[in-house]
PDB file of N, CA and C in Angstrom:
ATOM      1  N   UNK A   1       0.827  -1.190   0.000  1.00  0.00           N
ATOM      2  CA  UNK A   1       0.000   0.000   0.000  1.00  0.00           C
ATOM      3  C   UNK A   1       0.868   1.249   0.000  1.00  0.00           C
ATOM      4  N   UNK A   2       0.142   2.521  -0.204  1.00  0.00           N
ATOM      5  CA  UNK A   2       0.920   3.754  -0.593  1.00  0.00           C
ATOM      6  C   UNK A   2       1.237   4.458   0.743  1.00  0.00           C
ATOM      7  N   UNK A   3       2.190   5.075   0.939  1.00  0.00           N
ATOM      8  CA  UNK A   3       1.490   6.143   2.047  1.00  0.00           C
ATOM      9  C   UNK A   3       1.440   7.508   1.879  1.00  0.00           C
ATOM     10  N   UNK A   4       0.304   7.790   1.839  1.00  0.00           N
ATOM     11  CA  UNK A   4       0.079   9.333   1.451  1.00  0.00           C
ATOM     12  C   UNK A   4       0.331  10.216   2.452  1.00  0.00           C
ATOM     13  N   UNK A   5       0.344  11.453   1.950  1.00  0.00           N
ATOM     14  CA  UNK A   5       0.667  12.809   2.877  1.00  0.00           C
ATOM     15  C   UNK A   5      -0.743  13.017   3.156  1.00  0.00           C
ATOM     16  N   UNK A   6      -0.360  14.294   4.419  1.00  0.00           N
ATOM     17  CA  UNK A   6      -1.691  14.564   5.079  1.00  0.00           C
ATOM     18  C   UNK A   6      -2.233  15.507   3.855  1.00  0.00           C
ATOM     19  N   UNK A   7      -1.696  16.412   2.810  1.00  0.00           N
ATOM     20  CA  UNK A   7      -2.038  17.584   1.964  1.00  0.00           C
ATOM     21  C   UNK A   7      -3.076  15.724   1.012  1.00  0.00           C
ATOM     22  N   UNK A   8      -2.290  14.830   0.718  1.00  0.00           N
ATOM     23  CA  UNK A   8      -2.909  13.666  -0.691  1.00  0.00           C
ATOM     24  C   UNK A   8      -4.604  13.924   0.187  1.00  0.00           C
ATOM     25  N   UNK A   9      -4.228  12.921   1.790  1.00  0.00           N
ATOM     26  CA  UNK A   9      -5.434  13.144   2.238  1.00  0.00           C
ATOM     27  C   UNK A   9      -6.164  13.734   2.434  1.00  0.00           C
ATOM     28  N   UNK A  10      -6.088  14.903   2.708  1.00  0.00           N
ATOM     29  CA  UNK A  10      -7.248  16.003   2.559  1.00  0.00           C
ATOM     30  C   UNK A  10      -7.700  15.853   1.560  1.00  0.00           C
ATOM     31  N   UNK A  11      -6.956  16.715   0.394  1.00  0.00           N
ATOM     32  CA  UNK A  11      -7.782  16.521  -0.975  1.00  0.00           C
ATOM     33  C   UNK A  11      -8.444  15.084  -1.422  1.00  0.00           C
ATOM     34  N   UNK A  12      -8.353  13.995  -1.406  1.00  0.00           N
ATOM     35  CA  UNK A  12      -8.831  12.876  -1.438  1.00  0.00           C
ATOM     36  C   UNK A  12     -10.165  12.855  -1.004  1.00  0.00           C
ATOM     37  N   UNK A  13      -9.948  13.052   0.065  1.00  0.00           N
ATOM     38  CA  UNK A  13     -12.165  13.199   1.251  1.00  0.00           C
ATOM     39  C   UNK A  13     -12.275  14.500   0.901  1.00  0.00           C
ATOM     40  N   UNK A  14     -11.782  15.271   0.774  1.00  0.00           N
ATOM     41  CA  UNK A  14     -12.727  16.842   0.226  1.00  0.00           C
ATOM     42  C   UNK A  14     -13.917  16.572  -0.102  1.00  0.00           C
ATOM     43  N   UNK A  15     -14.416  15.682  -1.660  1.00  0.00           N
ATOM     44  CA  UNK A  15     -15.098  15.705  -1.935  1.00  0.00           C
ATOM     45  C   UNK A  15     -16.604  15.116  -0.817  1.00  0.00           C
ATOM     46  N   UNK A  16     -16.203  13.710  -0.293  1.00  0.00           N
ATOM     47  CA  UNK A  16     -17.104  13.360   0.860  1.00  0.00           C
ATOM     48  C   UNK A  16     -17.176  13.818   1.747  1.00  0.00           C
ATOM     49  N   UNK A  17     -16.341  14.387   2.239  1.00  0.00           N
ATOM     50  CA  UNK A  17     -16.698  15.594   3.417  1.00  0.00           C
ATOM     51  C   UNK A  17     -17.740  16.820   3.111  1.00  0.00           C
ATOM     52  N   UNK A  18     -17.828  17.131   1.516  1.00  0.00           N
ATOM     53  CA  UNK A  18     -18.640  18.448   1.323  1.00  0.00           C
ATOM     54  C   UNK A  18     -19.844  17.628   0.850  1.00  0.00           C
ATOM     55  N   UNK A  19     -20.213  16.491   0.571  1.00  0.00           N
ATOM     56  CA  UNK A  19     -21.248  15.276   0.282  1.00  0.00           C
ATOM     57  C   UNK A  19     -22.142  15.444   1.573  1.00  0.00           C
ATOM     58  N   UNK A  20     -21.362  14.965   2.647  1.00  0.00           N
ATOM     59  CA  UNK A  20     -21.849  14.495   4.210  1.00  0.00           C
ATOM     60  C   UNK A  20     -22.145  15.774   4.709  1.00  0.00           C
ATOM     61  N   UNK A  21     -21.714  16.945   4.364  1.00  0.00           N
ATOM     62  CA  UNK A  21     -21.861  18.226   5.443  1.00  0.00           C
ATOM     63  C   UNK A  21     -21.135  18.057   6.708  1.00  0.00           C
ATOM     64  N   UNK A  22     -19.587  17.253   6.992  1.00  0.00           N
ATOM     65  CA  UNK A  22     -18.998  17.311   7.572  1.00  0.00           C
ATOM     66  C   UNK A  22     -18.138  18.857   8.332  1.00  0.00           C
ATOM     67  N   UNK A  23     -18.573  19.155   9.358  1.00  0.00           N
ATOM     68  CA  UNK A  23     -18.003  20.507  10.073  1.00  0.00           C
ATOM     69  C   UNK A  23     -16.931  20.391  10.562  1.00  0.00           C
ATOM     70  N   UNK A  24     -16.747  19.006  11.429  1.00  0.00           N
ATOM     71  CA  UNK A  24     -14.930  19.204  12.115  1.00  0.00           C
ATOM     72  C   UNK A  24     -14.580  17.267  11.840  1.00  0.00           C
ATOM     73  N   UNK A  25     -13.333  17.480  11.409  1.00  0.00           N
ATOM     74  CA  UNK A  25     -12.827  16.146  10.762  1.00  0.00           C
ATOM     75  C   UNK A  25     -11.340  16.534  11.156  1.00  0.00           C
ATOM     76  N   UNK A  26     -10.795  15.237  11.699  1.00  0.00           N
ATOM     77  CA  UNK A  26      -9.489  15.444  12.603  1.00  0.00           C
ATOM     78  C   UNK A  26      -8.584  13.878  11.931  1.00  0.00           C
ATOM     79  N   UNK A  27      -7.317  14.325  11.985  1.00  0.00           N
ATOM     80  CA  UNK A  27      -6.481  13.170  11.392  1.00  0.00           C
ATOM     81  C   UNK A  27      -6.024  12.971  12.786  1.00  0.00           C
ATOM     82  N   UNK A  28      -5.796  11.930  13.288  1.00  0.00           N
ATOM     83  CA  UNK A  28      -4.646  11.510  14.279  1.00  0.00           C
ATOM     84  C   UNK A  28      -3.921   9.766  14.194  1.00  0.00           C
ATOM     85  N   UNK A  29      -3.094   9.487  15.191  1.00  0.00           N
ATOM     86  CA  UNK A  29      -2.586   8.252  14.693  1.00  0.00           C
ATOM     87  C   UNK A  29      -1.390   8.264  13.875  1.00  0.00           C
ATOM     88  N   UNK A  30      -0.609   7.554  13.075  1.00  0.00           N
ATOM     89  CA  UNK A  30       0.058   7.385  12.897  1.00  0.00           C
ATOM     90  C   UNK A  30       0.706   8.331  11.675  1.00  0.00           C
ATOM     91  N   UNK A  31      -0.829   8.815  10.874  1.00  0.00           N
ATOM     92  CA  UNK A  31      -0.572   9.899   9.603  1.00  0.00           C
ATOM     93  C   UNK A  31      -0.325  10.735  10.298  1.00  0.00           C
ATOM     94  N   UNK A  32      -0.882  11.252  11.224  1.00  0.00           N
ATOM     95  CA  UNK A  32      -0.934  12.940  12.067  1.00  0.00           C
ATOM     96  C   UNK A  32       0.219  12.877  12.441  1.00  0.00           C
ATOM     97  N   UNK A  33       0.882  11.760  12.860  1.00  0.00           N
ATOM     98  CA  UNK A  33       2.674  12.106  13.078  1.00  0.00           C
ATOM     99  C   UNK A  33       3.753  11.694  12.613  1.00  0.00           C
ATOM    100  N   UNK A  34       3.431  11.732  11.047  1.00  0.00           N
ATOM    101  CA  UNK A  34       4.328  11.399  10.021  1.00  0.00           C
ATOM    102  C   UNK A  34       5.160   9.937  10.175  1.00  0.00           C
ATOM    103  N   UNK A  35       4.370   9.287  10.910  1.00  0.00           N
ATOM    104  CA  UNK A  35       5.648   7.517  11.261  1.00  0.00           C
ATOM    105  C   UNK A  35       4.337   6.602  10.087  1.00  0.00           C
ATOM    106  N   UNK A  36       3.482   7.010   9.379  1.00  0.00           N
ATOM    107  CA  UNK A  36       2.964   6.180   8.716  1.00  0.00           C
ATOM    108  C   UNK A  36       3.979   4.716   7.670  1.00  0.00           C
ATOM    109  N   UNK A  37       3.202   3.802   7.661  1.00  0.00           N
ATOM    110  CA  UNK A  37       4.182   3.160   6.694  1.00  0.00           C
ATOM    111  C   UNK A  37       3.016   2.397   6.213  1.00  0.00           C
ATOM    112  N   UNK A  38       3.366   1.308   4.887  1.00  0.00           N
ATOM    113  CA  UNK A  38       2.593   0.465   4.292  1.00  0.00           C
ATOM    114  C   UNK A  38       1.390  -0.507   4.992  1.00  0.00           C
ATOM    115  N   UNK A  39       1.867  -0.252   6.120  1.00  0.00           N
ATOM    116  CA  UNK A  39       0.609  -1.649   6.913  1.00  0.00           C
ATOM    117  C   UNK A  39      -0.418  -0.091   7.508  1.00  0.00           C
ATOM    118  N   UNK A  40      -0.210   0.551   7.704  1.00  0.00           N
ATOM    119  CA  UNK A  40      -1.018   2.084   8.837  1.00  0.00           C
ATOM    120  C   UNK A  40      -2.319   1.992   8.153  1.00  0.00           C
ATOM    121  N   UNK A  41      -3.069   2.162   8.800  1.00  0.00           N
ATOM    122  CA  UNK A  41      -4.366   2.715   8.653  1.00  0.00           C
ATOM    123  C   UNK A  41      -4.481   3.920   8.745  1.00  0.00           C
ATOM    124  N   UNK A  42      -5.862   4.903   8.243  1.00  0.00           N
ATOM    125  CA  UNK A  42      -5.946   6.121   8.369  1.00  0.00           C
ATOM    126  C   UNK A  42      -6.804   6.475   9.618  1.00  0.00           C
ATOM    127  N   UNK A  43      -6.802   6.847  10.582  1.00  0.00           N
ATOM    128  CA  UNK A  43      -7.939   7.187  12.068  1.00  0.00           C
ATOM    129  C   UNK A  43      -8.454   8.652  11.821  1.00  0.00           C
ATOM    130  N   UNK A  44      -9.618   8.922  11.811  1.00  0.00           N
ATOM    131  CA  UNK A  44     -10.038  10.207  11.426  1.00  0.00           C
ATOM    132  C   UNK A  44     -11.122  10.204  12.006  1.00  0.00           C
ATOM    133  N   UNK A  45     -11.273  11.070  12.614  1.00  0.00           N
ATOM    134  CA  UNK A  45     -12.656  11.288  13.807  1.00  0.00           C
ATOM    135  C   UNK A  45     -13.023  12.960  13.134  1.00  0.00           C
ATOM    136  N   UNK A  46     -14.534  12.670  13.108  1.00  0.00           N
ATOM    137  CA  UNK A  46     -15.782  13.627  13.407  1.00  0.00           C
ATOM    138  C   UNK A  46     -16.686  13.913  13.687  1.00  0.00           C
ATOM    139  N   UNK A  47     -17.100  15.293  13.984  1.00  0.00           N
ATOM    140  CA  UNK A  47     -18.620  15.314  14.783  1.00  0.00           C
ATOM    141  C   UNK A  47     -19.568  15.078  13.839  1.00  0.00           C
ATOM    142  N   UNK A  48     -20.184  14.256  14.745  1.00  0.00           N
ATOM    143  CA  UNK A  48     -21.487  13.380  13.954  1.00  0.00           C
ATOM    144  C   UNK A  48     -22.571  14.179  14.249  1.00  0.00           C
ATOM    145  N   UNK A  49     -22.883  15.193  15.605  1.00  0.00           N
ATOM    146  CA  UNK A  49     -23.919  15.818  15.441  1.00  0.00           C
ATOM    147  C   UNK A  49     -24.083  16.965  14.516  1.00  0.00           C
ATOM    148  N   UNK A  50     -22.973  17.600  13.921  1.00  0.00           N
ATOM    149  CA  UNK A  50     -22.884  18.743  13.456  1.00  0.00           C
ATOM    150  C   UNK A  50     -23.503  18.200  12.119  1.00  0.00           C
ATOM    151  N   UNK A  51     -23.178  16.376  11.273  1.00  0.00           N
ATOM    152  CA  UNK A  51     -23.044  16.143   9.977  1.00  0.00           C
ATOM    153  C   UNK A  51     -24.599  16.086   9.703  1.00  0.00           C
ATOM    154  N   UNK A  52     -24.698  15.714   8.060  1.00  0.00           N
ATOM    155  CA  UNK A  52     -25.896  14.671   7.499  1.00  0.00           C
ATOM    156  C   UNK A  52     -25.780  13.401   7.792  1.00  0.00           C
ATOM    157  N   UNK A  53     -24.766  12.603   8.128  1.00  0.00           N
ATOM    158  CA  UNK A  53     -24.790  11.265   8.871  1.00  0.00           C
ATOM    159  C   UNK A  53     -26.023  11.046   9.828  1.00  0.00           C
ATOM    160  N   UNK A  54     -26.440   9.841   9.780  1.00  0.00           N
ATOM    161  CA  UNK A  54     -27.477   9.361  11.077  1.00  0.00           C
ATOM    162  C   UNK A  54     -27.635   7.898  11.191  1.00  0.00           C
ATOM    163  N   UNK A  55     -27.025   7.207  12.581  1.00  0.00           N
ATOM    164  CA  UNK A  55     -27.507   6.224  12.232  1.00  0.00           C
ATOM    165  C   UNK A  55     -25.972   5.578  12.082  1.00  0.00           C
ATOM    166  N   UNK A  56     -25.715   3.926  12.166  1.00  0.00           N
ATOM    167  CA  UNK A  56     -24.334   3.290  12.336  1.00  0.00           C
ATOM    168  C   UNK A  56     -24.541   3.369  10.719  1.00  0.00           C
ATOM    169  N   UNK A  57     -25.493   3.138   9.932  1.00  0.00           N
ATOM    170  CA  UNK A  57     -25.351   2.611   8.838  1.00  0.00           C
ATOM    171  C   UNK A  57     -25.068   4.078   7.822  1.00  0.00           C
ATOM    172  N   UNK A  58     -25.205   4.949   8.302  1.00  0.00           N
ATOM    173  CA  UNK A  58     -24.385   6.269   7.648  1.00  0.00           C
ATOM    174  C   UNK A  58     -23.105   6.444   7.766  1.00  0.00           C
ATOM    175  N   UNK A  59     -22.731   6.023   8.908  1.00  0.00           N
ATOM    176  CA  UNK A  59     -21.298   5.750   8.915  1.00  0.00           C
ATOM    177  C   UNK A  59     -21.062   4.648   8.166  1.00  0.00           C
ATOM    178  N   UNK A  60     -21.478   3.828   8.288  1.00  0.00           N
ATOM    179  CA  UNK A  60     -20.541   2.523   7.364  1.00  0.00           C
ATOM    180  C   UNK A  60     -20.471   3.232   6.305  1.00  0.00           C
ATOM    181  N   UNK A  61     -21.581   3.993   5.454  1.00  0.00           N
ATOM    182  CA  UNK A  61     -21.075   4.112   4.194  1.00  0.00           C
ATOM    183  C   UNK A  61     -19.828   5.575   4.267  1.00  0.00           C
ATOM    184  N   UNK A  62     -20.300   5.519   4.976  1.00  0.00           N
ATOM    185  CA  UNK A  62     -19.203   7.090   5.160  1.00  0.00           C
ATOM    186  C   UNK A  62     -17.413   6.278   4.572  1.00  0.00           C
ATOM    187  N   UNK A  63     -17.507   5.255   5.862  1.00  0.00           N
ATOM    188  CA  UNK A  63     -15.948   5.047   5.996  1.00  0.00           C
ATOM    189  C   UNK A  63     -15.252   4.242   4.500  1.00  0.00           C
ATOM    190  N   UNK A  64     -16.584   3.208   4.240  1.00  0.00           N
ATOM    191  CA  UNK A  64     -16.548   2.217   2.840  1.00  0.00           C
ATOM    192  C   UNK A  64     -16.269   3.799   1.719  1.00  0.00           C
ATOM    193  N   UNK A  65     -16.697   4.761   1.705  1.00  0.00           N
ATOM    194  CA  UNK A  65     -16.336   6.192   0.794  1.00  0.00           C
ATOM    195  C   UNK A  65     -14.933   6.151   0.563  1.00  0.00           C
ATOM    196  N   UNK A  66     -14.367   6.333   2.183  1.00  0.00           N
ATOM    197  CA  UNK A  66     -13.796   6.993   2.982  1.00  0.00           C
ATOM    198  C   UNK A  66     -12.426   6.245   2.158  1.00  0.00           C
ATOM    199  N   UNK A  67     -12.602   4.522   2.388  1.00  0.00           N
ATOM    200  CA  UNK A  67     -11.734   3.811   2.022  1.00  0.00           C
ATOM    201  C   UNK A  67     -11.523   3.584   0.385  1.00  0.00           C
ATOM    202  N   UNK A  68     -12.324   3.767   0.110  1.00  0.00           N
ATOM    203  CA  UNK A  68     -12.523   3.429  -1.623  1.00  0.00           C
ATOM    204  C   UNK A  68     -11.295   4.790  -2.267  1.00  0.00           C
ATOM    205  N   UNK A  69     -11.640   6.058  -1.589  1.00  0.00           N
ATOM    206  CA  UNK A  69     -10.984   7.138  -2.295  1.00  0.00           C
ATOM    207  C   UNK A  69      -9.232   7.040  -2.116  1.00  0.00           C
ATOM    208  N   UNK A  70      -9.056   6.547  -0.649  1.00  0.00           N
ATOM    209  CA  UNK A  70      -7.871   6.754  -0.203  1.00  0.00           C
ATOM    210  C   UNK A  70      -7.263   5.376  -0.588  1.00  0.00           C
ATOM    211  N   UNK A  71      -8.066   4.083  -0.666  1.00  0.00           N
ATOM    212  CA  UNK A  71      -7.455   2.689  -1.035  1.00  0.00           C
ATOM    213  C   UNK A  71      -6.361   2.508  -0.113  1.00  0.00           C
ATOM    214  N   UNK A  72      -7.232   2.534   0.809  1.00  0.00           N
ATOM    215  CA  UNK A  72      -6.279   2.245   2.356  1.00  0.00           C
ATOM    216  C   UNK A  72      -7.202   1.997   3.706  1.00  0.00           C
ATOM    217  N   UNK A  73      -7.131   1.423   4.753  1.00  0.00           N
ATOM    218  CA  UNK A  73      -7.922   0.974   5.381  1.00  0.00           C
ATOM    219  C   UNK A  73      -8.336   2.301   6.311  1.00  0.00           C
ATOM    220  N   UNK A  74      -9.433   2.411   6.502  1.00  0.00           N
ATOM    221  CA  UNK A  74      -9.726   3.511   7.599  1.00  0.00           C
ATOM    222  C   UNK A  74     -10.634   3.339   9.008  1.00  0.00           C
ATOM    223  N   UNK A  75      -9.933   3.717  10.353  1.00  0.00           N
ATOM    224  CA  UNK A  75     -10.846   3.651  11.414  1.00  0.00           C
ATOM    225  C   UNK A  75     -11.189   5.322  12.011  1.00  0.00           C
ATOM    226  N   UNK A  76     -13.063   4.843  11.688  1.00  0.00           N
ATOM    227  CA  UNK A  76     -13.788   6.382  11.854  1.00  0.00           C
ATOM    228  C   UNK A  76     -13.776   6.492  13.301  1.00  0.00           C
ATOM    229  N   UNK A  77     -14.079   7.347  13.695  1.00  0.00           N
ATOM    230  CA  UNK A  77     -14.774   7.506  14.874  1.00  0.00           C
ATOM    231  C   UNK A  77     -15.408   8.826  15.067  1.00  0.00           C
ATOM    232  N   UNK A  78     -16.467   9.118  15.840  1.00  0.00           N
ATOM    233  CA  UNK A  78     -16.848  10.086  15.962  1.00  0.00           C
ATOM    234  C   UNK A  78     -16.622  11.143  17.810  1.00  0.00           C
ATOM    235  N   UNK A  79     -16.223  11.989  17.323  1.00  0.00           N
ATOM    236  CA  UNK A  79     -15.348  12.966  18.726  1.00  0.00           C
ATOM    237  C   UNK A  79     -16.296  12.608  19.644  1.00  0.00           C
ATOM    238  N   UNK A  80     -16.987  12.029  19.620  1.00  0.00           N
ATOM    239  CA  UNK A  80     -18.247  11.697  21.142  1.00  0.00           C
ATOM    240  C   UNK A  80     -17.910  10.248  21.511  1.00  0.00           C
ATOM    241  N   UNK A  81     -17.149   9.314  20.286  1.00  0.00           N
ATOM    242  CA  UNK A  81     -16.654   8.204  21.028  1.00  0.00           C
ATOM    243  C   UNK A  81     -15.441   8.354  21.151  1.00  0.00           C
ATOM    244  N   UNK A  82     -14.657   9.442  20.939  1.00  0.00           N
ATOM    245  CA  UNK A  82     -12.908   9.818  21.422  1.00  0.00           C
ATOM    246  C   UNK A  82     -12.989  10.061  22.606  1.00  0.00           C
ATOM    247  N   UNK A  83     -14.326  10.562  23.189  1.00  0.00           N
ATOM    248  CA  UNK A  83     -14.038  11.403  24.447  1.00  0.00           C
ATOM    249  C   UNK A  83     -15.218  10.919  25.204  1.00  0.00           C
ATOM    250  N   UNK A  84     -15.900   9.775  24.956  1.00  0.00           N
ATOM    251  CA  UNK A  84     -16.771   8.832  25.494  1.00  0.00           C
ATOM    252  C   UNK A  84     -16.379   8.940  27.394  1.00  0.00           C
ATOM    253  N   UNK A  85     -14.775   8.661  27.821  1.00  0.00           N
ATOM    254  CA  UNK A  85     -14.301   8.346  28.985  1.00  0.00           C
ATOM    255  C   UNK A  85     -14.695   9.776  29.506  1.00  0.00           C
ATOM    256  N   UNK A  86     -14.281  11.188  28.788  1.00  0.00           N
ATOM    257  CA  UNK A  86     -13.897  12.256  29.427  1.00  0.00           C
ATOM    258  C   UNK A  86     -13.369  12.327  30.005  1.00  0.00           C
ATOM    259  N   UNK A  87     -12.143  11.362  30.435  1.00  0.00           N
ATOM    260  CA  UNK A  87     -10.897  11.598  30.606  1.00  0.00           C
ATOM    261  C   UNK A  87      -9.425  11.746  30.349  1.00  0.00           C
ATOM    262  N   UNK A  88      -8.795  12.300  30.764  1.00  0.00           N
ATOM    263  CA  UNK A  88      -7.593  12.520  29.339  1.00  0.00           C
ATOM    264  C   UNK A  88      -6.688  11.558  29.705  1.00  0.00           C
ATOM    265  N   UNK A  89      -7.063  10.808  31.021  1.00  0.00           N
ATOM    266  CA  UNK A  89      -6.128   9.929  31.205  1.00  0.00           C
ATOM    267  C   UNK A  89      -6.261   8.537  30.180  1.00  0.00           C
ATOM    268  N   UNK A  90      -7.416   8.722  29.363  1.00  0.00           N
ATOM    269  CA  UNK A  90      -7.695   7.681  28.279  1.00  0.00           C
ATOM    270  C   UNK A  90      -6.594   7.883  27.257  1.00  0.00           C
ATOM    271  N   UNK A  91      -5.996   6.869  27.290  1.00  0.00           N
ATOM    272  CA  UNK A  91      -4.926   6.276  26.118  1.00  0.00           C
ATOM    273  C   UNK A  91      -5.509   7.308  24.560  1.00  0.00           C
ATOM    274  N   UNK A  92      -6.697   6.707  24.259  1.00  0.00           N
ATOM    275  CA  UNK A  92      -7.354   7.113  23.070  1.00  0.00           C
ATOM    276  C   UNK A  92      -7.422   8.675  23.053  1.00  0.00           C
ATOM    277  N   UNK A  93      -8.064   9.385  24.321  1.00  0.00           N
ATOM    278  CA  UNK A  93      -7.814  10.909  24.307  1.00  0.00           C
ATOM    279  C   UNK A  93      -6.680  11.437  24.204  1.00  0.00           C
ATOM    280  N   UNK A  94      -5.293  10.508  24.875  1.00  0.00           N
ATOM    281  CA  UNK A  94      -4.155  11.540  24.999  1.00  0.00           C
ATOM    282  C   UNK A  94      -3.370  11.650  23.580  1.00  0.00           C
ATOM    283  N   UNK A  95      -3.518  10.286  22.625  1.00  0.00           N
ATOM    284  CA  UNK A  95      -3.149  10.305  21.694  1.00  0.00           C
ATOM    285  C   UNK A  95      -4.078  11.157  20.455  1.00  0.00           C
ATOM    286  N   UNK A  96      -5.139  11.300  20.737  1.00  0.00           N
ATOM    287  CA  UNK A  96      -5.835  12.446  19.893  1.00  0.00           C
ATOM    288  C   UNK A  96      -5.326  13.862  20.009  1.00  0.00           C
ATOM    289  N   UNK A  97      -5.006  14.205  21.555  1.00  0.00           N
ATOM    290  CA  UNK A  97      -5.331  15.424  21.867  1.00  0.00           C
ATOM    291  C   UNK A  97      -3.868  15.694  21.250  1.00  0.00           C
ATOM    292  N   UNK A  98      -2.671  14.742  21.373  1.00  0.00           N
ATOM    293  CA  UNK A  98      -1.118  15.248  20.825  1.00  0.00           C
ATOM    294  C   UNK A  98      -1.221  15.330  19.915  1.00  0.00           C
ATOM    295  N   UNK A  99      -1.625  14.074  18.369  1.00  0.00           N
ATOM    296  CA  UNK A  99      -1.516  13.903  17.789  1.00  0.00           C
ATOM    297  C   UNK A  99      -2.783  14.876  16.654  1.00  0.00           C
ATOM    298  N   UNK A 100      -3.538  15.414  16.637  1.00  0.00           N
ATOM    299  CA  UNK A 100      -4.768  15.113  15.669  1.00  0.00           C
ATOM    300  C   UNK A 100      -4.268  16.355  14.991  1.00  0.00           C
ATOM    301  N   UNK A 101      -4.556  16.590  13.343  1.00  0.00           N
ATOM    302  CA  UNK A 101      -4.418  17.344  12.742  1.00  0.00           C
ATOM    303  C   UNK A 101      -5.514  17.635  11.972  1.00  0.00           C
ATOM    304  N   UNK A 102      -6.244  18.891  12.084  1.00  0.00           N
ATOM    305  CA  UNK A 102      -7.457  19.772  11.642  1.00  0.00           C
ATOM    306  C   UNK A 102      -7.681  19.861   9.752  1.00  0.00           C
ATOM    307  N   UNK A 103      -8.136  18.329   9.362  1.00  0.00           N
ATOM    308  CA  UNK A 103      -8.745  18.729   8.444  1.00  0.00           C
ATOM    309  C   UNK A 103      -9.861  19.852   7.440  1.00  0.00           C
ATOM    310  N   UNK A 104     -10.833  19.465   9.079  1.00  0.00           N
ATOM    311  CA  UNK A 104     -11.874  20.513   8.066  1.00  0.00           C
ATOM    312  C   UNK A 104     -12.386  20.934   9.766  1.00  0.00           C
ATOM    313  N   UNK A 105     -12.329  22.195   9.509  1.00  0.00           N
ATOM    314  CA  UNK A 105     -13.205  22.971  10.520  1.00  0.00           C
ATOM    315  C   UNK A 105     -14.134  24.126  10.020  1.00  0.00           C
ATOM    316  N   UNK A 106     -15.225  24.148  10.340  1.00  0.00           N
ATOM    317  CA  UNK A 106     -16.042  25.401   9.750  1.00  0.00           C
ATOM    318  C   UNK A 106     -16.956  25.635  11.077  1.00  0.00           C
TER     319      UNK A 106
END
């Protein structure tokens, strides 16, 4: 598999992000801190209340999009299950909160 830059990825979901009415979309994980390599997945979390998403099965198609454009595996999540614990002592929060890089904010 390839590994793209965070500039490939953006432009790549542009288009499904302006599809979905996506407001805040965050890279973190292994792209957000440049150690990506051939096996990495892409982790990209957004707010689901802000989107047109509804429903698990809006997401599935979201991420099946998500993966088709980038031809690389992707794990979604949405910032309400990043921060599900509300605590930062969560593994999953501390590595968001270092790592995440601001795709789309409006």
């Amino acid at each position: 598999m390839t590994v793209l830059t965070v500039g490939e990825i953006k432009e790549k979901i542009k288009p499904i992000i302006e599809k979905y009415g996506l407001k805040e979309v965050y890279l973190f994980g292994s792209y957000a801190r440049g150690e990506a390599d051939e096996n990495s997945d892409v982790d990209l979390a957004f707010d689901y209340e802000s989107s047109m998403i509804r429903g698990i099965l809006g997401q599935i198609k979201l991420k099946t999009e998500l993966e088709s454009v980038l031809s690389l595996p992707v794990d979604l999540l949405t910032l309400d299950r990043v921060y599900e614990n509300g605590r930062l002592e969560n593994r999953l929060v501390k590595s968001f909160e270092r790592d995440r890089v601001e795709l789309v904010a409006r």
